[in-house]
N, C-alpha and C. Protein backbone atom coordinates (compact mmCIF):
# COMPACT_ATOMS: atom_id res chain seq x y z
N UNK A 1 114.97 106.56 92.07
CA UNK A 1 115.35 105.39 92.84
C UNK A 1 115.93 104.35 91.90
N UNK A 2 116.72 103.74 92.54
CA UNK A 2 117.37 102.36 91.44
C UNK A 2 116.85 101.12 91.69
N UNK A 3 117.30 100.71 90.67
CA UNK A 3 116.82 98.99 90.83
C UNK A 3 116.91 98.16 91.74
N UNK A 4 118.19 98.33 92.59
CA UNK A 4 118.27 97.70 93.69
C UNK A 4 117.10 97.98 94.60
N UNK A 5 116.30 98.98 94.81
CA UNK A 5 115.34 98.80 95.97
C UNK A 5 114.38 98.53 95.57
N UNK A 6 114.09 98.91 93.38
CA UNK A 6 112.71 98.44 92.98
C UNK A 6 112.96 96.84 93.58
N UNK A 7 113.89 96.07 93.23
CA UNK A 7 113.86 94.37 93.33
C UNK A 7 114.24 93.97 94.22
N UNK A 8 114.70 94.54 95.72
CA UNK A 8 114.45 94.22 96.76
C UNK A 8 113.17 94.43 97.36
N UNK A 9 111.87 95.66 97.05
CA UNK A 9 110.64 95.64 97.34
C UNK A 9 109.91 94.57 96.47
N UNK A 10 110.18 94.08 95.42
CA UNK A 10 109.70 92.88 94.58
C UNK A 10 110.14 91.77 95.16
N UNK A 11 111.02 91.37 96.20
CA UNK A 11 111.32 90.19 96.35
C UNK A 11 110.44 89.72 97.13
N UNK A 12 109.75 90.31 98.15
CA UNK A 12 108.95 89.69 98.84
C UNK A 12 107.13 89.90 98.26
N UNK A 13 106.84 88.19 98.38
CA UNK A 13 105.85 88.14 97.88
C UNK A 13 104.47 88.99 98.45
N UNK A 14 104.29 89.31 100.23
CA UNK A 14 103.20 89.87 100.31
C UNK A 14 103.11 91.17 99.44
N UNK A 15 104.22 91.92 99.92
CA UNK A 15 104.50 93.55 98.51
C UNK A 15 103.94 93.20 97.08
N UNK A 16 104.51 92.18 96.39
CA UNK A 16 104.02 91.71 95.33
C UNK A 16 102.14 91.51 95.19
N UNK A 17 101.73 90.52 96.26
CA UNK A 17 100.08 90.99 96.22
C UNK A 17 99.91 92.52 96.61
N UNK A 18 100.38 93.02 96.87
CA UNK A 18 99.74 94.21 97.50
C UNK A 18 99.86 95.22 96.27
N UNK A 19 101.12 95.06 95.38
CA UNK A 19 100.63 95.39 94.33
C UNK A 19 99.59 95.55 93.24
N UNK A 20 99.45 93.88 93.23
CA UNK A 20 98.40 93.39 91.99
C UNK A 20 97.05 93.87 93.03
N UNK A 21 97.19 93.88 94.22
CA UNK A 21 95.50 94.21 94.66
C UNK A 21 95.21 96.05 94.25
N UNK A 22 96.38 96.63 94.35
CA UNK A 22 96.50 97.79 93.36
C UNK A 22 96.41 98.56 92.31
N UNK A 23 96.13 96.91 91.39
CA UNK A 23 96.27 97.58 89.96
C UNK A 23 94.48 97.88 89.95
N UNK A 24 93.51 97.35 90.69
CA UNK A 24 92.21 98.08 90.96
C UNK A 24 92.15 99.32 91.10
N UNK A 25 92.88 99.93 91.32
CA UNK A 25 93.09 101.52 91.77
C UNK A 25 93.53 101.67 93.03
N UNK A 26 93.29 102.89 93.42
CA UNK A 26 93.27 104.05 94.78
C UNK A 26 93.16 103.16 96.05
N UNK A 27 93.82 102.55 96.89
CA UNK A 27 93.60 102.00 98.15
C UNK A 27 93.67 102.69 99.12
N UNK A 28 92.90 103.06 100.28
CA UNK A 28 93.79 103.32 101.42
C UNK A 28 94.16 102.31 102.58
N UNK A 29 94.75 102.61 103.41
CA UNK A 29 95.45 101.68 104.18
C UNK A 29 94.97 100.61 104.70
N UNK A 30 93.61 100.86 104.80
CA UNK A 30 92.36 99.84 105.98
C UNK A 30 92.24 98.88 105.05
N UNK A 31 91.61 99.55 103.65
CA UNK A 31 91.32 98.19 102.71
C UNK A 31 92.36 97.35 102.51
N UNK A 32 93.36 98.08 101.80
CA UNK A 32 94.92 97.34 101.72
C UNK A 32 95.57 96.29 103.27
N UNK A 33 94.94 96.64 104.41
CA UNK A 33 95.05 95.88 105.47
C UNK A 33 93.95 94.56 105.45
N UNK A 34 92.74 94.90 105.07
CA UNK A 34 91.96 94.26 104.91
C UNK A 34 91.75 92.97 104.48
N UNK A 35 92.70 92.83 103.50
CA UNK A 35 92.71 92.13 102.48
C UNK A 35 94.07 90.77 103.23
N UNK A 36 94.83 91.36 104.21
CA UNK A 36 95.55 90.39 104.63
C UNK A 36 95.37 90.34 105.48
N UNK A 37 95.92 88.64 106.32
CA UNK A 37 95.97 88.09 108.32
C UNK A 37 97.34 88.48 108.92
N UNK A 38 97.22 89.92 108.47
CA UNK A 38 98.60 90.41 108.74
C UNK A 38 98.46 91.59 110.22
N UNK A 39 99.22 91.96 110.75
CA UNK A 39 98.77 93.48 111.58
C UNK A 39 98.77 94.67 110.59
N UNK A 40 98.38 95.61 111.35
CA UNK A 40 98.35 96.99 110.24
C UNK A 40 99.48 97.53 110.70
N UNK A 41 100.69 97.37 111.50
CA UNK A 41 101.94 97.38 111.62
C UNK A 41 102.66 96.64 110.24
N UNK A 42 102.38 95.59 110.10
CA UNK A 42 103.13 94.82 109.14
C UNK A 42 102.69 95.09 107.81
N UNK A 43 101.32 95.99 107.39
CA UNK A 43 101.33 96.19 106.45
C UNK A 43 101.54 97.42 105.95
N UNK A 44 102.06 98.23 107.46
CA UNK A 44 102.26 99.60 107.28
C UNK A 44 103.88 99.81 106.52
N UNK A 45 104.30 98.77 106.79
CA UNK A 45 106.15 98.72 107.16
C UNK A 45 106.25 97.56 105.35
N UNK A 46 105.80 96.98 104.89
CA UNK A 46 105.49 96.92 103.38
C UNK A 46 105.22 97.82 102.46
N UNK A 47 104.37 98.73 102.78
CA UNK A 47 103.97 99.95 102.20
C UNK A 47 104.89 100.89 102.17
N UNK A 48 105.54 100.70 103.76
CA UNK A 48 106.91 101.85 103.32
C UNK A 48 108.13 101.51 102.44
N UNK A 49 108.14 100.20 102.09
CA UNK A 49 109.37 100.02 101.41
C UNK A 49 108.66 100.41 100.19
N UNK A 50 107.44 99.70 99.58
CA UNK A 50 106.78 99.94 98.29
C UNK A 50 106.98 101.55 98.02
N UNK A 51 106.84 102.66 99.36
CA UNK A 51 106.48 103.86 98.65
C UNK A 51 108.22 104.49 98.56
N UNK A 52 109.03 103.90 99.32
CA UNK A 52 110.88 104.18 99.25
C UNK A 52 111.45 103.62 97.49
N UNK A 53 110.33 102.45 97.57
CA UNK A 53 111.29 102.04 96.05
C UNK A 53 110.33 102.63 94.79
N UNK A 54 109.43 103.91 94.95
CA UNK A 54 108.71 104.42 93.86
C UNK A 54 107.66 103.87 93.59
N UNK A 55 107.07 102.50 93.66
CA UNK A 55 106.68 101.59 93.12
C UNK A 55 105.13 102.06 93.62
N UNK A 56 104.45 102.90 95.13
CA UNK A 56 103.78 103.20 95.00
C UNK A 56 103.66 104.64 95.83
N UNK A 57 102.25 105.26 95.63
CA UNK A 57 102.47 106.82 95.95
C UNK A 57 101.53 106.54 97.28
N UNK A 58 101.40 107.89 97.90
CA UNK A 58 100.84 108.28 99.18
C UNK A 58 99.76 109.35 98.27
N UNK A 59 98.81 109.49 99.31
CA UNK A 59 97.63 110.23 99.31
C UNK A 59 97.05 110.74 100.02
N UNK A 60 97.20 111.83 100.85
CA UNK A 60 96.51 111.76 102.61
C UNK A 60 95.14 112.89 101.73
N UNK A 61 94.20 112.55 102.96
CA UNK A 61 92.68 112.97 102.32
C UNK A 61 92.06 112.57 103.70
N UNK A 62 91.79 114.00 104.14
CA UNK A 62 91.42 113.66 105.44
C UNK A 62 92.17 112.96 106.70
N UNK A 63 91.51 112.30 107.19
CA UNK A 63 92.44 111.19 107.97
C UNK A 63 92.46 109.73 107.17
N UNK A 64 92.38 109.87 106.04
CA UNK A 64 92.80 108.15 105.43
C UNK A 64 94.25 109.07 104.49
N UNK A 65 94.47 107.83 104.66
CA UNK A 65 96.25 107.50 103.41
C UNK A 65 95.41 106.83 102.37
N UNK A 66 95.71 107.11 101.07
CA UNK A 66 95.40 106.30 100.35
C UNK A 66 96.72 105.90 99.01
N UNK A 67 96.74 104.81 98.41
CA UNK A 67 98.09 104.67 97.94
C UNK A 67 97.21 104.05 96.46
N UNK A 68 98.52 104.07 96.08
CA UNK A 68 98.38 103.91 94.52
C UNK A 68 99.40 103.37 93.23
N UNK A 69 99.35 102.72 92.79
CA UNK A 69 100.67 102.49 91.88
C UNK A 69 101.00 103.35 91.07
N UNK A 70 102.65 103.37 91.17
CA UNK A 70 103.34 104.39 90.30
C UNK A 70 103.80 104.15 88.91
N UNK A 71 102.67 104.01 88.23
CA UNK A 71 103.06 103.30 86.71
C UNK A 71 104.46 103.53 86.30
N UNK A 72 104.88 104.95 86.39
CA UNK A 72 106.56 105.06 85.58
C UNK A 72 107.21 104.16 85.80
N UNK A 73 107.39 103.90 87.03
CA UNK A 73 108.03 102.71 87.71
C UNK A 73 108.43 101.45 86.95
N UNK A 74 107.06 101.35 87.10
CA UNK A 74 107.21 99.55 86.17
C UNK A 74 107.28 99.60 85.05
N UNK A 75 106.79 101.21 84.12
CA UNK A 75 107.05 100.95 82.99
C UNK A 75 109.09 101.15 82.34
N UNK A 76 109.52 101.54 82.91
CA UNK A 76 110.74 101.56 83.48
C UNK A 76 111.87 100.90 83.37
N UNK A 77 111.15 99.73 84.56
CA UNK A 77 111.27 98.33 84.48
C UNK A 77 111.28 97.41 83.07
N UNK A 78 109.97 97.86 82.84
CA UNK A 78 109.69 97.16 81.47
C UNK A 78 110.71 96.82 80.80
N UNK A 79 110.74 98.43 80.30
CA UNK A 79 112.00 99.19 79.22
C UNK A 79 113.06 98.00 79.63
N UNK A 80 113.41 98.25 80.83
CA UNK A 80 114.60 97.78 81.41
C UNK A 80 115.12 96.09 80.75
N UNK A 81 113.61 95.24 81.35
CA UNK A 81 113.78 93.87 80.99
C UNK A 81 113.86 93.56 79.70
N UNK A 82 113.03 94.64 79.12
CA UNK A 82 112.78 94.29 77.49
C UNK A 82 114.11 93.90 76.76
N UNK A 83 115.29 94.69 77.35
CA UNK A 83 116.13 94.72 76.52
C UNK A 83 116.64 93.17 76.73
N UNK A 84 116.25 92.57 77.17
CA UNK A 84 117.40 91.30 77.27
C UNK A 84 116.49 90.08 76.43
N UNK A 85 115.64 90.30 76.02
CA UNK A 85 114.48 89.79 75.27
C UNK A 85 115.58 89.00 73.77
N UNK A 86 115.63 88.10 73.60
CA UNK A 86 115.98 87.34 72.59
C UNK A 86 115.92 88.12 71.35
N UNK A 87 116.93 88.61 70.55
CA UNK A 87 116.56 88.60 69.27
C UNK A 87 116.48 90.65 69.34
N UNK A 88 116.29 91.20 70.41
CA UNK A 88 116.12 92.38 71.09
C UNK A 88 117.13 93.24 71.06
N UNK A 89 117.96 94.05 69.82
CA UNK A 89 118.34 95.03 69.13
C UNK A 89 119.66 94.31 69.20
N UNK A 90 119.93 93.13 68.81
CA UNK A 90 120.92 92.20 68.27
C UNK A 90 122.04 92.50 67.56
């Protein structure tokens, strides 16, 4: 996937918490709903862009989904930003 959909799924801030409530580990959908005054429509339809732009994975186990961050991703990213870093292979 390219950057354009990693930083269009980064632009919006609930995706962004839903991340960092991620970096705890393994969520599935209820908790990850849980956590916001959102519907589980609206946090279903966040999750799908998060899991379109790589950023996080699926898990089915039983009848729960459970999701997860896709480290390559951001480390990626990293790489990516690093380079513009001041002073950064000059």
């Amino acid at each position: 996937m390219g950057f354009h959909e990693t930083f269009k799924a980064l632009a919006d801030p609930v995706r962004r918490e839903i991340l960092t409530y991620l970096k705890q580990g393994e969520k599935s959908a209820g908790d990850i709903s849980d956590q916001f005054e959102l519907s589980k429509a609206t946090i279903s339809h966040h999750l799908s862009i998060l899991k379109k732009a790589d950023l996080v994975y699926e898990r089915k186990e039983k009848n729960f989904i459970y999701y997860g961050l896709n480290t390559s991703v951001f480390e990626e990213l990293s790489l990516w930003v690093t380079q513009f870093k001041k002073g950064h292979n000059e």
